[in-house]
C-alpha atoms as a PDB file:
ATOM      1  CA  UNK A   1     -20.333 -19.997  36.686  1.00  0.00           C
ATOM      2  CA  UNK A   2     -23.617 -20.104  38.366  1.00  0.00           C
ATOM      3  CA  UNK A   3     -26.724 -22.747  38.829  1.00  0.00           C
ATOM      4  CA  UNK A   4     -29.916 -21.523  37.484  1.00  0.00           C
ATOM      5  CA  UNK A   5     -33.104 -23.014  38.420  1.00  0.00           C
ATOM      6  CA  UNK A   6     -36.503 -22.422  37.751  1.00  0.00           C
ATOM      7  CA  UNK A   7     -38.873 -22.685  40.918  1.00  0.00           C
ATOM      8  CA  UNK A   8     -41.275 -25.270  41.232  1.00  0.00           C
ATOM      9  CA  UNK A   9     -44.384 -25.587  43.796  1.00  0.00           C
ATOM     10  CA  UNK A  10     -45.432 -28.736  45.919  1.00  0.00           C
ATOM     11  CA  UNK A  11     -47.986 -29.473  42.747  1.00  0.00           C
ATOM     12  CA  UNK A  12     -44.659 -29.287  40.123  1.00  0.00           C
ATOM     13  CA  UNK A  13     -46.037 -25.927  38.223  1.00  0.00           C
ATOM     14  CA  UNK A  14     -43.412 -23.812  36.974  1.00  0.00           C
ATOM     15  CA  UNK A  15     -44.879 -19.622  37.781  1.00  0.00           C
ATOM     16  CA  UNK A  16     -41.915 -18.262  36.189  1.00  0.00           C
ATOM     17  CA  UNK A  17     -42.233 -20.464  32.980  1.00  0.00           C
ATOM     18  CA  UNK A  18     -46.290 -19.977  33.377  1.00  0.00           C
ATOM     19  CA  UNK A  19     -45.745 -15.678  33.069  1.00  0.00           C
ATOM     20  CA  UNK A  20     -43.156 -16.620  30.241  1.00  0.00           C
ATOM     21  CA  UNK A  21     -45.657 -18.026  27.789  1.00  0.00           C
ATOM     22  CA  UNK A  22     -47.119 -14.379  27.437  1.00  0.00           C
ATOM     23  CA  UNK A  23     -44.389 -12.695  25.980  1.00  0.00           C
ATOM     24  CA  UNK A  24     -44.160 -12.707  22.174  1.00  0.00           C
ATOM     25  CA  UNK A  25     -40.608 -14.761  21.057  1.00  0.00           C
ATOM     26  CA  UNK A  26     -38.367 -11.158  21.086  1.00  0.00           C
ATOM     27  CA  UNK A  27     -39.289 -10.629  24.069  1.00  0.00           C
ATOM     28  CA  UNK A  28     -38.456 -14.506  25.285  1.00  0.00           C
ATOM     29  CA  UNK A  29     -35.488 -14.434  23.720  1.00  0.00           C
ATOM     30  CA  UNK A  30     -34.116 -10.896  25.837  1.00  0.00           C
ATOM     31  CA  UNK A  31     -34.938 -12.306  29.118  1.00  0.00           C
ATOM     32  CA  UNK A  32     -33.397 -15.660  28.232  1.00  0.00           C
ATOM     33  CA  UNK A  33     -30.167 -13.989  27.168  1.00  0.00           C
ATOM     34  CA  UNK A  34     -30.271 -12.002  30.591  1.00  0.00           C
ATOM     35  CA  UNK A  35     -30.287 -15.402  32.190  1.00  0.00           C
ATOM     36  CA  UNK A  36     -27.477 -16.785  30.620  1.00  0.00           C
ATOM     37  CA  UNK A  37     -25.450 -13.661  31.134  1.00  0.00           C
ATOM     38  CA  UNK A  38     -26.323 -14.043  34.982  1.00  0.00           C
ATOM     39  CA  UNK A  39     -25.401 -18.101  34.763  1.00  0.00           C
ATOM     40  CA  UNK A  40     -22.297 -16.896  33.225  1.00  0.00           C
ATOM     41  CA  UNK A  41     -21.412 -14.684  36.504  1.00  0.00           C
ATOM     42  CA  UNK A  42     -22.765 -11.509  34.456  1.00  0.00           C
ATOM     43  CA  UNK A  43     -25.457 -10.028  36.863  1.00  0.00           C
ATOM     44  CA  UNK A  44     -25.614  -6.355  35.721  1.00  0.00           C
ATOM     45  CA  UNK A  45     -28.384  -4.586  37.177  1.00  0.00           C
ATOM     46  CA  UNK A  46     -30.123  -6.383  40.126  1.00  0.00           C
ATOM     47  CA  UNK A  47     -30.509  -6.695  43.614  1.00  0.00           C
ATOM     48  CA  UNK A  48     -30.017  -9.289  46.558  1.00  0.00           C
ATOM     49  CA  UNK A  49     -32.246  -9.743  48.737  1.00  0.00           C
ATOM     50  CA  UNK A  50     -31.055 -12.812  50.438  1.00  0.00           C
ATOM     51  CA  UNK A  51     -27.575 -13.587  50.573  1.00  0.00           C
ATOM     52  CA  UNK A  52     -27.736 -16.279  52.555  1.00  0.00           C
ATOM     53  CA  UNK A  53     -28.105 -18.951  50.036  1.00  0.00           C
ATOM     54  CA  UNK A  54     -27.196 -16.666  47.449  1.00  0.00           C
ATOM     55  CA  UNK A  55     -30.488 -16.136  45.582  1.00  0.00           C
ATOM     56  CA  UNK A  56     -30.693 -13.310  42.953  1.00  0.00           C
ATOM     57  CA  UNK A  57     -34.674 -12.427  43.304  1.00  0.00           C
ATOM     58  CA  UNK A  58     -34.887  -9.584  40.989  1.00  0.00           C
ATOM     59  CA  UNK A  59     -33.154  -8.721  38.168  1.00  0.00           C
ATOM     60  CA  UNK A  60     -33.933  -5.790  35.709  1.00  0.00           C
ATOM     61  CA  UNK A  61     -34.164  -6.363  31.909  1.00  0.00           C
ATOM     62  CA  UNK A  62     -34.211  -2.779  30.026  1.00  0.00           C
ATOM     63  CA  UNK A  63     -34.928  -2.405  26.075  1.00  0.00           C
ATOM     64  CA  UNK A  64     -37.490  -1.177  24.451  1.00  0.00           C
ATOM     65  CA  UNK A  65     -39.973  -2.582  22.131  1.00  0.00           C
END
């Protein structure tokens, strides 16, 4: 199992949980399931970009509306 935390800037704002507040709830609730699946060692479709300290940076979400 895997960590996952959400960034925060010197000032304590949250951008990833600022973008979130756009999406309507079905939307939410797809990329929230995506994170659990990637907490859960499940990373699917995605790409590292630093594997130094092991950060996931981009991972792609695909469904349609």
């Amino acid at each position: 199992m895997f960590t996952v935390r959400v960034y925060q800037d010197d000032r304590g704002k949250e951008p990833f949980t600022n973008w979130l507040e756009h999406f309507p709830s079905k939307i939410k609730d797809r990329i929230f399931d995506r994170i659990f699946r990637v907490g859960q060692g499940n990373f699917g479709d995605h790409i590292f970009v630093a594997i130094v300290s092991f950060e996931l940076t981009e991972a792609k979400i695909t469904f349609s509306l």
